[in-house]
C-alpha atoms as a PDB file:
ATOM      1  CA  UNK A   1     122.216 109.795 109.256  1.00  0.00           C
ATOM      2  CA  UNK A   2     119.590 112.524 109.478  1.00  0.00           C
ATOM      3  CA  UNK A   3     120.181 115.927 111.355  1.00  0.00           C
ATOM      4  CA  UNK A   4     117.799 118.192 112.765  1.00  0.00           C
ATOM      5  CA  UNK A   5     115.765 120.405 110.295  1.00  0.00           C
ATOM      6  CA  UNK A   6     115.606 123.190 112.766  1.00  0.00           C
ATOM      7  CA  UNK A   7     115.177 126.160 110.280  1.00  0.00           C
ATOM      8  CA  UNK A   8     117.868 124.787 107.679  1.00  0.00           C
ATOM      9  CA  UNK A   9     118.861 121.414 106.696  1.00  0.00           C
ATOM     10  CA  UNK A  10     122.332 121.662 106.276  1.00  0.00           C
ATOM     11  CA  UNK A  11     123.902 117.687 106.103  1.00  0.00           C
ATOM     12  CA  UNK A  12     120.722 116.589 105.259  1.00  0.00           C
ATOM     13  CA  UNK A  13     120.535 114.225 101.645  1.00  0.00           C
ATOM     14  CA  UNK A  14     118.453 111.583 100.206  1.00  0.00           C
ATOM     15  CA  UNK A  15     119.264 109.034  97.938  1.00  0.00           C
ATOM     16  CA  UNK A  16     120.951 110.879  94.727  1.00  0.00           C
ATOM     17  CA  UNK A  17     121.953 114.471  95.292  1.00  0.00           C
ATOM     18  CA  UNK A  18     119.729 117.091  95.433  1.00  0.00           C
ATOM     19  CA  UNK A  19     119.532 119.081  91.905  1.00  0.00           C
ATOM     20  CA  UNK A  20     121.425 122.454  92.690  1.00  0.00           C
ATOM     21  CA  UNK A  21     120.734 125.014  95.036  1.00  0.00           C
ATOM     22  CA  UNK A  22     118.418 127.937  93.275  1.00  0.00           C
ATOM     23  CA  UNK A  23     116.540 130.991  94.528  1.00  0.00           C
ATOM     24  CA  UNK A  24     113.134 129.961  95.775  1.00  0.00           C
ATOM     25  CA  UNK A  25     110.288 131.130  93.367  1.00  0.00           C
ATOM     26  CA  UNK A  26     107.777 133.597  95.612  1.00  0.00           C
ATOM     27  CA  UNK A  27     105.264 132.108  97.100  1.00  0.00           C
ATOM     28  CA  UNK A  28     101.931 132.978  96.160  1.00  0.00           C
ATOM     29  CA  UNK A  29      98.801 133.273  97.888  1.00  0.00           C
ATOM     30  CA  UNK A  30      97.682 130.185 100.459  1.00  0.00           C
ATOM     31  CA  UNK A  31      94.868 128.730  98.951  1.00  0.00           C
ATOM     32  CA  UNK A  32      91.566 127.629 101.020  1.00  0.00           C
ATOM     33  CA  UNK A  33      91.383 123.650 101.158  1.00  0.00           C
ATOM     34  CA  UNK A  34      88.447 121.331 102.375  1.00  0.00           C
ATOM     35  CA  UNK A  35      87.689 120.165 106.073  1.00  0.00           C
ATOM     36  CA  UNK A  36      89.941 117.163 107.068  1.00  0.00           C
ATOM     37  CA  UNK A  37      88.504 113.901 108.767  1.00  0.00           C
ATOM     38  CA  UNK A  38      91.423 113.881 110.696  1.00  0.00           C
ATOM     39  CA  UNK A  39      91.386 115.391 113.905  1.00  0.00           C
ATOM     40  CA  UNK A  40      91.719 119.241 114.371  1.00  0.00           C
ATOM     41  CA  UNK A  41      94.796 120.882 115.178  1.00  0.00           C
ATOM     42  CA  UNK A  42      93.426 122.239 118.374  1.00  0.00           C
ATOM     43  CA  UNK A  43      93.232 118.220 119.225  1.00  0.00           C
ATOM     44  CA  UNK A  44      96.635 117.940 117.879  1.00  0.00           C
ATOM     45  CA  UNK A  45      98.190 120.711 120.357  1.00  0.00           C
ATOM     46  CA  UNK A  46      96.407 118.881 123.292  1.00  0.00           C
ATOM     47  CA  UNK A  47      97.870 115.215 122.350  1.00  0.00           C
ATOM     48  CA  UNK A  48     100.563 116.000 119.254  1.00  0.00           C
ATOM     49  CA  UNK A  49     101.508 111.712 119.237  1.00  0.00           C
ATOM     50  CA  UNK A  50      99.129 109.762 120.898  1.00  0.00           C
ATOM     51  CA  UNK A  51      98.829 109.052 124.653  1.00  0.00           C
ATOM     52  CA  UNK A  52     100.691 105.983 124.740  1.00  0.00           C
ATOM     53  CA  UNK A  53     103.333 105.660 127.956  1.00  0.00           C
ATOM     54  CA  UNK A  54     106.328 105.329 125.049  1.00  0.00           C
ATOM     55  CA  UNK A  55     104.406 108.595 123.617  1.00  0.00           C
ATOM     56  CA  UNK A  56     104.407 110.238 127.325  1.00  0.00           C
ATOM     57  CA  UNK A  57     108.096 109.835 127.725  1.00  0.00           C
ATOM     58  CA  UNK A  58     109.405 111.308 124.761  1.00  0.00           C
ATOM     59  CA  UNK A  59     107.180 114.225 125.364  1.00  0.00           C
ATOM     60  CA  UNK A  60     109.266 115.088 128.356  1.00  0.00           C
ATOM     61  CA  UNK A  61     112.312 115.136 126.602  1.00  0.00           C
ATOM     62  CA  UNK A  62     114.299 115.829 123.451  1.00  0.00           C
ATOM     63  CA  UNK A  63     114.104 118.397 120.897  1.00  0.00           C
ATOM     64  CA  UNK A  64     110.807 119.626 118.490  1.00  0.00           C
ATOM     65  CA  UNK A  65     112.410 119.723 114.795  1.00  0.00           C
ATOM     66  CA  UNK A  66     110.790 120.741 111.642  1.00  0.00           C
ATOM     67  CA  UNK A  67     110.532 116.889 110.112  1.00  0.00           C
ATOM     68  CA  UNK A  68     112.881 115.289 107.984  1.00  0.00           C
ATOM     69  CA  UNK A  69     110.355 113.437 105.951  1.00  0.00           C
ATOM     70  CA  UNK A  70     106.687 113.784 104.907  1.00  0.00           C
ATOM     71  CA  UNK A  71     104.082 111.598 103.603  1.00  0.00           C
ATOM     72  CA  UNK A  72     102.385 113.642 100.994  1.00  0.00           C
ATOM     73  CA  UNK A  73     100.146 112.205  99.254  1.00  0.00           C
ATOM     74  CA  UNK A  74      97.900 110.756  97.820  1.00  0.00           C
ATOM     75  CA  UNK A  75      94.063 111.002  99.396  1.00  0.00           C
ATOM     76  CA  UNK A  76      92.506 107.484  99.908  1.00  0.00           C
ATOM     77  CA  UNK A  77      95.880 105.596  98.765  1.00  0.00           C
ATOM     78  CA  UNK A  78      96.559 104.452 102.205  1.00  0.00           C
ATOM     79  CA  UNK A  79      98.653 106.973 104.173  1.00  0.00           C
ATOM     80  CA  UNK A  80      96.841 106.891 107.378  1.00  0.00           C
ATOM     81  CA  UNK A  81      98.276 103.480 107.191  1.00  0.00           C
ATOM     82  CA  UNK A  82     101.584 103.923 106.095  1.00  0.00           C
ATOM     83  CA  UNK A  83     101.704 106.346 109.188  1.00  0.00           C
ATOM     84  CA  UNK A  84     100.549 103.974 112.272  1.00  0.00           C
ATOM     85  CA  UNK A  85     102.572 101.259 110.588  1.00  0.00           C
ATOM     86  CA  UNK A  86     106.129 103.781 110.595  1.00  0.00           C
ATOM     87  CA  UNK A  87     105.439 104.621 114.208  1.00  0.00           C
ATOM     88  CA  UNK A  88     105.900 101.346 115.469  1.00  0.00           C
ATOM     89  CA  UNK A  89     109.671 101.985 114.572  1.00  0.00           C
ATOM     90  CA  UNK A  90     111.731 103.352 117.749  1.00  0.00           C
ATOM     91  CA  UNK A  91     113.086 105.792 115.465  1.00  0.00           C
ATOM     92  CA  UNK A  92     110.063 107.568 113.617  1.00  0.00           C
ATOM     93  CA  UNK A  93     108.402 110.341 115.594  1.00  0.00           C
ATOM     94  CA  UNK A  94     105.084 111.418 113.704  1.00  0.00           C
ATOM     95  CA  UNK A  95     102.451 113.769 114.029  1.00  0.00           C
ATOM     96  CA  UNK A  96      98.825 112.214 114.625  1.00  0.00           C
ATOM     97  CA  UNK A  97      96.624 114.944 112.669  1.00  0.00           C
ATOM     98  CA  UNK A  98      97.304 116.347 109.516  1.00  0.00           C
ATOM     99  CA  UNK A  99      98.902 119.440 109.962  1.00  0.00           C
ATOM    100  CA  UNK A 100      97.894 121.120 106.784  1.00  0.00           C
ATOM    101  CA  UNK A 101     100.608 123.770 106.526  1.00  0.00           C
ATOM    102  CA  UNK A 102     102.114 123.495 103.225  1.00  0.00           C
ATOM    103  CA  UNK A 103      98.613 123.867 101.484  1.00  0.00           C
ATOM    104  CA  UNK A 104      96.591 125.340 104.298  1.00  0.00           C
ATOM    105  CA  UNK A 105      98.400 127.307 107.067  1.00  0.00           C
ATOM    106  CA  UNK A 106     101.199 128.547 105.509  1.00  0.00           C
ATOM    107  CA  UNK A 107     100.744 131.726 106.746  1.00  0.00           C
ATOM    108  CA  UNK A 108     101.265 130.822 109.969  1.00  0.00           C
ATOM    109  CA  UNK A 109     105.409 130.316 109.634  1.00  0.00           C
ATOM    110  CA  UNK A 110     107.884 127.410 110.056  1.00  0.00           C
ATOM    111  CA  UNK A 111     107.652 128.184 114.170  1.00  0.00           C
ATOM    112  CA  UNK A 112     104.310 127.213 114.580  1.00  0.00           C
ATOM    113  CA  UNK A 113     104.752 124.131 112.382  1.00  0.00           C
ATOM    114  CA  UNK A 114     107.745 122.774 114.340  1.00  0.00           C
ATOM    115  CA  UNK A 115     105.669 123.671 117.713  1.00  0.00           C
ATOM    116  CA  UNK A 116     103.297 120.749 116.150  1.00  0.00           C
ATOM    117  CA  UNK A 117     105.942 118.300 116.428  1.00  0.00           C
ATOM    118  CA  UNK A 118     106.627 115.729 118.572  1.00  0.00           C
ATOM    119  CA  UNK A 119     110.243 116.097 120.335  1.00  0.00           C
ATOM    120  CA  UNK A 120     112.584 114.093 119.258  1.00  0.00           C
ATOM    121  CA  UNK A 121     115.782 112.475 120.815  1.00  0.00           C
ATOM    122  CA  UNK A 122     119.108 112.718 118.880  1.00  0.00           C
ATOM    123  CA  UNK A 123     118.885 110.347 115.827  1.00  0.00           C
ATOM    124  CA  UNK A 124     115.432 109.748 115.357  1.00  0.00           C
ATOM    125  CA  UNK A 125     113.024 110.940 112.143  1.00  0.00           C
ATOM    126  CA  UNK A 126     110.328 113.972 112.523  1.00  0.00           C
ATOM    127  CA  UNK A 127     107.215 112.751 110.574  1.00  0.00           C
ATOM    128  CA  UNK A 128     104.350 114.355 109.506  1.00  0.00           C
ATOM    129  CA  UNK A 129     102.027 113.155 106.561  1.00  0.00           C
ATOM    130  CA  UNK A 130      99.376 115.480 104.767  1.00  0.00           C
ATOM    131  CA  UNK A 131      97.744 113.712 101.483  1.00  0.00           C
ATOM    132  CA  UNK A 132      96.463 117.141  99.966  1.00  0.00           C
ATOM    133  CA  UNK A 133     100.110 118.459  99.309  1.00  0.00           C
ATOM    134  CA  UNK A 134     100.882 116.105  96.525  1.00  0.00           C
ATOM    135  CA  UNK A 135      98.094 118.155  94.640  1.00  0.00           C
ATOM    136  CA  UNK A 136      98.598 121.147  95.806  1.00  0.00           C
ATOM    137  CA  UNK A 137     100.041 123.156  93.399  1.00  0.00           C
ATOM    138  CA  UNK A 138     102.267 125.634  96.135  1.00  0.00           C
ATOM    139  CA  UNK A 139     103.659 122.714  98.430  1.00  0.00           C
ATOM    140  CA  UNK A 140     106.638 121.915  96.566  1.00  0.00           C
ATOM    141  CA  UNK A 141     108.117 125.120  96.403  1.00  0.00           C
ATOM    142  CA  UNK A 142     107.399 125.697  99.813  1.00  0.00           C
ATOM    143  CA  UNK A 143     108.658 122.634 101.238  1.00  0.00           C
ATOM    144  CA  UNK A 144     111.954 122.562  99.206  1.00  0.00           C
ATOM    145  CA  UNK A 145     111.920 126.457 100.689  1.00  0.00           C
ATOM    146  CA  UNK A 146     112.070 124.935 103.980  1.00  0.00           C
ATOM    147  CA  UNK A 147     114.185 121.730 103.448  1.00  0.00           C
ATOM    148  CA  UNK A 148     115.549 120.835 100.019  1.00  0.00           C
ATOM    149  CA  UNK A 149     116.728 117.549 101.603  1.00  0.00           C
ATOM    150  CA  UNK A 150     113.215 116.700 102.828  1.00  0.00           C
ATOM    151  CA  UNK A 151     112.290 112.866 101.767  1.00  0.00           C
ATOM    152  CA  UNK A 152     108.892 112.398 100.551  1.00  0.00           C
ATOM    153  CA  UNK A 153     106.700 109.829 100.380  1.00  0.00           C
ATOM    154  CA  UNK A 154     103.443 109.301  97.981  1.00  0.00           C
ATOM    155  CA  UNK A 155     101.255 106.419  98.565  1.00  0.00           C
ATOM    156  CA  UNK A 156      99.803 105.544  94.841  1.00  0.00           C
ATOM    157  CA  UNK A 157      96.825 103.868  94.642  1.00  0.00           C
ATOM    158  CA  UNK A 158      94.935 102.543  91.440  1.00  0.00           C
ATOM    159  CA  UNK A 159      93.311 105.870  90.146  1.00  0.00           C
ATOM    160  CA  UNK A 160      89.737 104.113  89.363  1.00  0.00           C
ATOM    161  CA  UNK A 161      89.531 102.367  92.828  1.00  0.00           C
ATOM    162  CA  UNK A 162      90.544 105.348  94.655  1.00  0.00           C
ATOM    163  CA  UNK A 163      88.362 107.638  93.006  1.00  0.00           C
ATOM    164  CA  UNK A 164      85.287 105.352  94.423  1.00  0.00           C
ATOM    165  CA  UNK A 165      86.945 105.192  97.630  1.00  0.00           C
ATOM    166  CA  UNK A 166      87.021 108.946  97.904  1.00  0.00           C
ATOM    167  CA  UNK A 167      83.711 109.044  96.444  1.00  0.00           C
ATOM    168  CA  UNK A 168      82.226 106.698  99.701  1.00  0.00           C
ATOM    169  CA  UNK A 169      83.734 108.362 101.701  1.00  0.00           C
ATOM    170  CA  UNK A 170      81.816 111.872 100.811  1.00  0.00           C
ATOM    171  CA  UNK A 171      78.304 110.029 100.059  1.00  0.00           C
ATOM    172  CA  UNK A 172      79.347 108.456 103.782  1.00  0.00           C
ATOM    173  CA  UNK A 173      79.154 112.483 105.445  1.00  0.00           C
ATOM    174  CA  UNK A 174      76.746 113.330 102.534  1.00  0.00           C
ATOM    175  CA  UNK A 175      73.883 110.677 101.808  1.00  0.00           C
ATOM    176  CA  UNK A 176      72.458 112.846  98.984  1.00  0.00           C
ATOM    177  CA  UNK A 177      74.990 113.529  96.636  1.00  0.00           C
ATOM    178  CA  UNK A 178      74.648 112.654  93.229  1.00  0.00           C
ATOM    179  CA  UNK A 179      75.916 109.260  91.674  1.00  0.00           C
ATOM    180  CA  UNK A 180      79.063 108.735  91.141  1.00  0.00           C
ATOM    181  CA  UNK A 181      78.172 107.743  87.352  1.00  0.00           C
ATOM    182  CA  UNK A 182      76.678 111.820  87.046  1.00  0.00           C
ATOM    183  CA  UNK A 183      79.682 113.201  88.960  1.00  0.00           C
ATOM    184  CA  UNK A 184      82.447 111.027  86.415  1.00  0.00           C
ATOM    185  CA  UNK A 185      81.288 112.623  83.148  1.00  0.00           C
ATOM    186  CA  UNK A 186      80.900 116.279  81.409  1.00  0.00           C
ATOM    187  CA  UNK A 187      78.365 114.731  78.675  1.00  0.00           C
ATOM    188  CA  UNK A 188      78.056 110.695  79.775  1.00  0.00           C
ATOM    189  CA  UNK A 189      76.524 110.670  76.319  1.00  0.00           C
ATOM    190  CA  UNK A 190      79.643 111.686  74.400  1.00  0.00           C
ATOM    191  CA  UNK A 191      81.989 109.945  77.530  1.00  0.00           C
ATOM    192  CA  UNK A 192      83.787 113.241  78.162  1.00  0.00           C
ATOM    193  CA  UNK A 193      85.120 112.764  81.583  1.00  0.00           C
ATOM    194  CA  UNK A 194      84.960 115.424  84.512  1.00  0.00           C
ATOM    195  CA  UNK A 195      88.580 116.231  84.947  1.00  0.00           C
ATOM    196  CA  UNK A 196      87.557 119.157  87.215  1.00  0.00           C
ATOM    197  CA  UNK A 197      85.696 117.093  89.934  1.00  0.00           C
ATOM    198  CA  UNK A 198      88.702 115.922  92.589  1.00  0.00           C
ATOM    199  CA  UNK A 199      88.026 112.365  92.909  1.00  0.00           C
ATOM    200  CA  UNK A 200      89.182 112.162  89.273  1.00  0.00           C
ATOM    201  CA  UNK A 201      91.785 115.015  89.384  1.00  0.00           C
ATOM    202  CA  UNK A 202      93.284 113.274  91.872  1.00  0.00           C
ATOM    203  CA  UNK A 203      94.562 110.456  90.042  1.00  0.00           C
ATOM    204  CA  UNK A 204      95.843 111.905  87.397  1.00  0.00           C
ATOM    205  CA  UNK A 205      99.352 111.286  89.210  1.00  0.00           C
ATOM    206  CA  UNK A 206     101.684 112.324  86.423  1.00  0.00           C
ATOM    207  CA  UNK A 207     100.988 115.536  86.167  1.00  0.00           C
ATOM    208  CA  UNK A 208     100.884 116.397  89.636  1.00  0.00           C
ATOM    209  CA  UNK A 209     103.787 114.642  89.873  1.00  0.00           C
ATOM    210  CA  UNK A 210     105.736 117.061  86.757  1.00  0.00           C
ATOM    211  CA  UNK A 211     105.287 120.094  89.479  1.00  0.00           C
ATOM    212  CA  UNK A 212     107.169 118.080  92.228  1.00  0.00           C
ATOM    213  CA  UNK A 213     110.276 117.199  89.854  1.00  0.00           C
ATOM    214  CA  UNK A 214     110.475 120.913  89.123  1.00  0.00           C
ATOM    215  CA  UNK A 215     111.687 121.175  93.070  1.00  0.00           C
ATOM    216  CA  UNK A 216     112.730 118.133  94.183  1.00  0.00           C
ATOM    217  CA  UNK A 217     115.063 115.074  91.967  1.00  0.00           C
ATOM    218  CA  UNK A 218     113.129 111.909  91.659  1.00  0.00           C
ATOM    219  CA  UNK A 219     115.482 109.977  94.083  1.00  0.00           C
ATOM    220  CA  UNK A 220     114.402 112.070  96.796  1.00  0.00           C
ATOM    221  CA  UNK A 221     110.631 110.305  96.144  1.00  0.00           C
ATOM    222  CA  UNK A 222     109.712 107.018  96.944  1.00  0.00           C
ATOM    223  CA  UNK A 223     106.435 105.491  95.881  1.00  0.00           C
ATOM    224  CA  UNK A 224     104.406 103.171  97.811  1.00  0.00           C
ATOM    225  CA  UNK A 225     101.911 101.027  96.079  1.00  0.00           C
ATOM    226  CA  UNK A 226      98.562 100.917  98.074  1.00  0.00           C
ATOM    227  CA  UNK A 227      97.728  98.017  97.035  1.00  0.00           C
ATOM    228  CA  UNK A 228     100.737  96.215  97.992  1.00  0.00           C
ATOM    229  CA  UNK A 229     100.797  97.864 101.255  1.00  0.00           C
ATOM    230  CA  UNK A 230      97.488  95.855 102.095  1.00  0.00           C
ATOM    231  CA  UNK A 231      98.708  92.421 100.242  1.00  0.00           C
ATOM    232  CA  UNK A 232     102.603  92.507 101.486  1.00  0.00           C
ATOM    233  CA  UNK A 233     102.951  95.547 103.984  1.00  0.00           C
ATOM    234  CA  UNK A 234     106.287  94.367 105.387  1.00  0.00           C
ATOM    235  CA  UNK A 235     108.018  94.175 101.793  1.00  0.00           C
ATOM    236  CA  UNK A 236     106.391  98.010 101.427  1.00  0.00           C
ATOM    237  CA  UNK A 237     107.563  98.780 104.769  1.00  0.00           C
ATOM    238  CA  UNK A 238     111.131  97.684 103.944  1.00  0.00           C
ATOM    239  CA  UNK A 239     111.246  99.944 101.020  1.00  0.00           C
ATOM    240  CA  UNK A 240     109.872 102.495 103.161  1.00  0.00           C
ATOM    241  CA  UNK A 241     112.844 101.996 106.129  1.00  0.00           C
ATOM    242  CA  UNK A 242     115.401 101.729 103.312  1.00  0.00           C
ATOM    243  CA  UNK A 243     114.670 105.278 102.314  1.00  0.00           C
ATOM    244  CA  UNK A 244     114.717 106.900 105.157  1.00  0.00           C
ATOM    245  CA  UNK A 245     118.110 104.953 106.265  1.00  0.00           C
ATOM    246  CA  UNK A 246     116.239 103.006 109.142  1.00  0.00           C
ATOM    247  CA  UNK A 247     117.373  99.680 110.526  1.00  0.00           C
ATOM    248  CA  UNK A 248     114.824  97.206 109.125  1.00  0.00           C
ATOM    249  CA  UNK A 249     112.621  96.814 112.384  1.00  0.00           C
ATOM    250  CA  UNK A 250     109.405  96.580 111.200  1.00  0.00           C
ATOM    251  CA  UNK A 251     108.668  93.186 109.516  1.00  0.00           C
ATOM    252  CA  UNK A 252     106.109  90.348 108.623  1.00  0.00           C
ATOM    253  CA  UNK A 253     105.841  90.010 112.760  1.00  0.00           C
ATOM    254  CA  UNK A 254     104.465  93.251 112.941  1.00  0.00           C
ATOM    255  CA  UNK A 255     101.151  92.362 111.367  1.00  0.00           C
ATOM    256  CA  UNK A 256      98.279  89.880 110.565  1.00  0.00           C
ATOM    257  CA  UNK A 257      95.565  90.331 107.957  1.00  0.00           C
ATOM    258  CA  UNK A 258      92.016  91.063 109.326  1.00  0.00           C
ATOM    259  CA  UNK A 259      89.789  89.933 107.144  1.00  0.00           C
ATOM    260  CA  UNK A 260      86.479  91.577 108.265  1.00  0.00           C
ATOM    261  CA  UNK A 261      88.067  94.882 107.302  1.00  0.00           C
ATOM    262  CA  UNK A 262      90.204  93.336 104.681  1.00  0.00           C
ATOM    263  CA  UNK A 263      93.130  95.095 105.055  1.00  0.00           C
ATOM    264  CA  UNK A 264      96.608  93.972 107.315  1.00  0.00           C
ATOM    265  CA  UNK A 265      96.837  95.468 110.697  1.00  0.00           C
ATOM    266  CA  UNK A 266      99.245  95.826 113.730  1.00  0.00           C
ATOM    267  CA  UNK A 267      99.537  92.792 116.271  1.00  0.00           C
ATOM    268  CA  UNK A 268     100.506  95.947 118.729  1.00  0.00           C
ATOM    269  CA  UNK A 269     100.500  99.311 118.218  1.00  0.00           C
ATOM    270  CA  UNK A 270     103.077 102.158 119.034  1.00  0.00           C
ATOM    271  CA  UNK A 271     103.156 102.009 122.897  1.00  0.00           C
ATOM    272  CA  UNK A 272     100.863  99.307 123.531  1.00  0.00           C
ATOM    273  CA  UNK A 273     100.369  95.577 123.943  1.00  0.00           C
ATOM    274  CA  UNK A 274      97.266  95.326 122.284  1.00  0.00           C
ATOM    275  CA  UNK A 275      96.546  94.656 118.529  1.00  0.00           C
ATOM    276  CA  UNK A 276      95.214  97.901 116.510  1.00  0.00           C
ATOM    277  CA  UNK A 277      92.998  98.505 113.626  1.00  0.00           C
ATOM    278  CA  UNK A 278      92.474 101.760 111.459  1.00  0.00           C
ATOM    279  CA  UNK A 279      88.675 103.044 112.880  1.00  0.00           C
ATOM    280  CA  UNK A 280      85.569 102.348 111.090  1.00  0.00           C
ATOM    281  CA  UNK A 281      86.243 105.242 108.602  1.00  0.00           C
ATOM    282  CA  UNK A 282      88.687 102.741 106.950  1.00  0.00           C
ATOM    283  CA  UNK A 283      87.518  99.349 104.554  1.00  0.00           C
ATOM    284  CA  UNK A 284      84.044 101.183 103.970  1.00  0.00           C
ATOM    285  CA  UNK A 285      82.053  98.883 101.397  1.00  0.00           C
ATOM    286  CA  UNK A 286      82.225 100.913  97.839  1.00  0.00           C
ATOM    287  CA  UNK A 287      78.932 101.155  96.514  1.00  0.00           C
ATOM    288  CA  UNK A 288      78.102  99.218  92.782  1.00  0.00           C
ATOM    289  CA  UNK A 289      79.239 101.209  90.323  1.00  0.00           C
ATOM    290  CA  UNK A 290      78.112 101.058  86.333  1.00  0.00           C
ATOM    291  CA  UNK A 291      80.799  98.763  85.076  1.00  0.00           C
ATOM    292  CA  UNK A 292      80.728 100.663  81.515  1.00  0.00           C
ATOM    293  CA  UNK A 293      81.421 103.349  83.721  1.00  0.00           C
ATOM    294  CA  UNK A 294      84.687 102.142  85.544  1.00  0.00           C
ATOM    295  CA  UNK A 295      86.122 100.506  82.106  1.00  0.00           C
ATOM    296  CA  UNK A 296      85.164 104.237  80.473  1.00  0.00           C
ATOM    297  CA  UNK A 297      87.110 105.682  83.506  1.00  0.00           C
ATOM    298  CA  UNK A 298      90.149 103.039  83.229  1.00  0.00           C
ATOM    299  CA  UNK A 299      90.335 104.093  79.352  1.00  0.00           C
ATOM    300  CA  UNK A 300      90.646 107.669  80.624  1.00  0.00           C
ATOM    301  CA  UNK A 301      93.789 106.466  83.670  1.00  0.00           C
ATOM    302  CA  UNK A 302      95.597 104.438  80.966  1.00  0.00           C
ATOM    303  CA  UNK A 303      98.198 106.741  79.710  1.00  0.00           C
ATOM    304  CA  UNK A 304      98.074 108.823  82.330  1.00  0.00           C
ATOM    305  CA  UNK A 305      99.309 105.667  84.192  1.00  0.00           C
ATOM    306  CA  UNK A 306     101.870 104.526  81.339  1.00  0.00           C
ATOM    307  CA  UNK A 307     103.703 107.971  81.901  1.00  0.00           C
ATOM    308  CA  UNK A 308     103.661 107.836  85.321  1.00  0.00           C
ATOM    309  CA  UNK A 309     105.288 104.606  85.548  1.00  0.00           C
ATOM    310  CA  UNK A 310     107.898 106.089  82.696  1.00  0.00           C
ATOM    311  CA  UNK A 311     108.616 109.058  85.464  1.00  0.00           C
ATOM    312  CA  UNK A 312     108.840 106.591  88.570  1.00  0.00           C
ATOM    313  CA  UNK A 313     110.302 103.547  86.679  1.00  0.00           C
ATOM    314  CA  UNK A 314     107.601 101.528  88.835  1.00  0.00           C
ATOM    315  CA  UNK A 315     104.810  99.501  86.796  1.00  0.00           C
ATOM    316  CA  UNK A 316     102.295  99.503  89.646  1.00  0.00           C
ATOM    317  CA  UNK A 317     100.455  96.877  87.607  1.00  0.00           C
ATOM    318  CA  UNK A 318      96.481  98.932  87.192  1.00  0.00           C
ATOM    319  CA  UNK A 319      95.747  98.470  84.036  1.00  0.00           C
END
């Protein structure tokens, strides 16, 4: 049963105990982060959850709490999916845009964050997913600062494929940017890769994820595997509804594969009787990339990837 993070989280527990209670470390300075292509948060205060008549109801009623469980990362794994898939449960409440607050507007306190929320009626989940905190290097001491019991969730995708994703996605805003074969490597003539550029930083998933188990105990984190959100998204959905301590709601009826955009979507969305599709920013077409290139890159993942599965006792099956 979850209670209302409301500026403590006092009942609140995930699966295994939370390690000990210890001082929070100080929090240093917010860091400045890169535009979102999520909406704005100025969109967000207009229509926090979506305009639907189910959304319109709840708005009138209930309670705004800080949330209970956050999607955190990871950038181009498939959260925006995760997200519209969870709100078709009764008992998930999310926030449409990306609030940024952990990495970005931290400054602003814990009240303006919960005014973000959507309210909430006794017994449902406050939701809120952000896929820059699971790299950003202040979030977990700042979330366990607000909730120690929080329950997060990291959508993993293979670190190759999502590094071209997130790669089409900036050559779709920026036409002119260099290759992705220029942007992968230091010295392409000596292989060194660029660790520094995000696309590849991004992946490297086991040591973001060392500065997460400094704050929070494993069992408090569930993986989701990207890919099997798009091949069996009900079987990933159940994982997801066992963690959170939902009634199993969302299943194989929920969805049918579209195979235009090649990806699973809703047969009705949150509030509505129509079937729903991520937009057009979702299922771009990756460009060709230098296959010496992506094996050069996978050779780079590879133990990266072996410890990560050692951490998560998950084999997510990339390599």
């Amino acid at each position: 049963m979850f209670y209302s993070c409301a500026g403590s989280c006092a009942g609140l527990t995930a699966r295994g105990s939370p390690a000990p209670p210890r001082a929070a470390p100080p929090l240093p300075p917010l860091l400045p982060g890169e535009p979102s292509e999520e909406s704005s948060l100025e969109e967000q205060r207009a229509a926090p959850d979506a305009g639907s008549p189910i959304s319109s109801f709840f708005n009138s009623s209930g309670t705004k709490r800080l949330p209970q469980a956050i999607i955190i990362g990871v950038k181009k794994g498939g959260t925006r999916a995760l997200l519209e898939f969870l709100r078709v449960h009764p008992d998930v409440r999310a926030v449409g845009a990306e609030p940024h607050f952990f990495d970005r507007n931290y400054e602003r306190g814990l009240a303006w964050y919960r005014d973000l929320m959507p309210k909430t009626l006794e017994g449902q989940i406050t939701m809120e997913k952000t896929p820059s905190y699971f790299v950003t290097k202040e979030a977990p001491a700042r979330i366990s600062s607000m909730c120690r019991g929080t329950r997060l969730i990291v959508v993993v995708r293979d670190p190759v494929t999502r590094a071209i994703s997130d790669y089409t996605q900036t050559l779709s805003k920026k036409p002119d940017i260099p290759s992705f074969e220029s942007l992968t490597f230091k010295n392409r003539t000596t292989g060194l890769i660029d660790t520094s550029w995000s696309a590849i930083q991004i992946g490297i998933y086991a040591k973001h994820l060392e500065n997460w188990l400094l704050h929070f105990p494993i069992g408090q984190i569930l993986f989701v595997s990207g890919e099997r959100l798009i091949s069996d998204p009900a079987g990933e959905l159940g994982r997801v509804q066992d963690f959170l301590g939902l009634k199993r709601i969302i299943t194989d009826k929920h969805f049918y594969f579209n195979k235009t955009k090649g990806f699973p979507c809703l047969k009705k969305a949150e509030g509505s009787s129509k079937p729903h599709c991520l937009g057009k920013t979702k299922g771009r077409t990756h460009p060709d990339i230098d296959q010496e290139v992506v094996q050069r890159l996978r050779d780079f993942y590879r133990p990266f990837n072996m410890k990560f599965y050692q951490m998560t006792g998950q084999d997510f099956g990339w390599d």
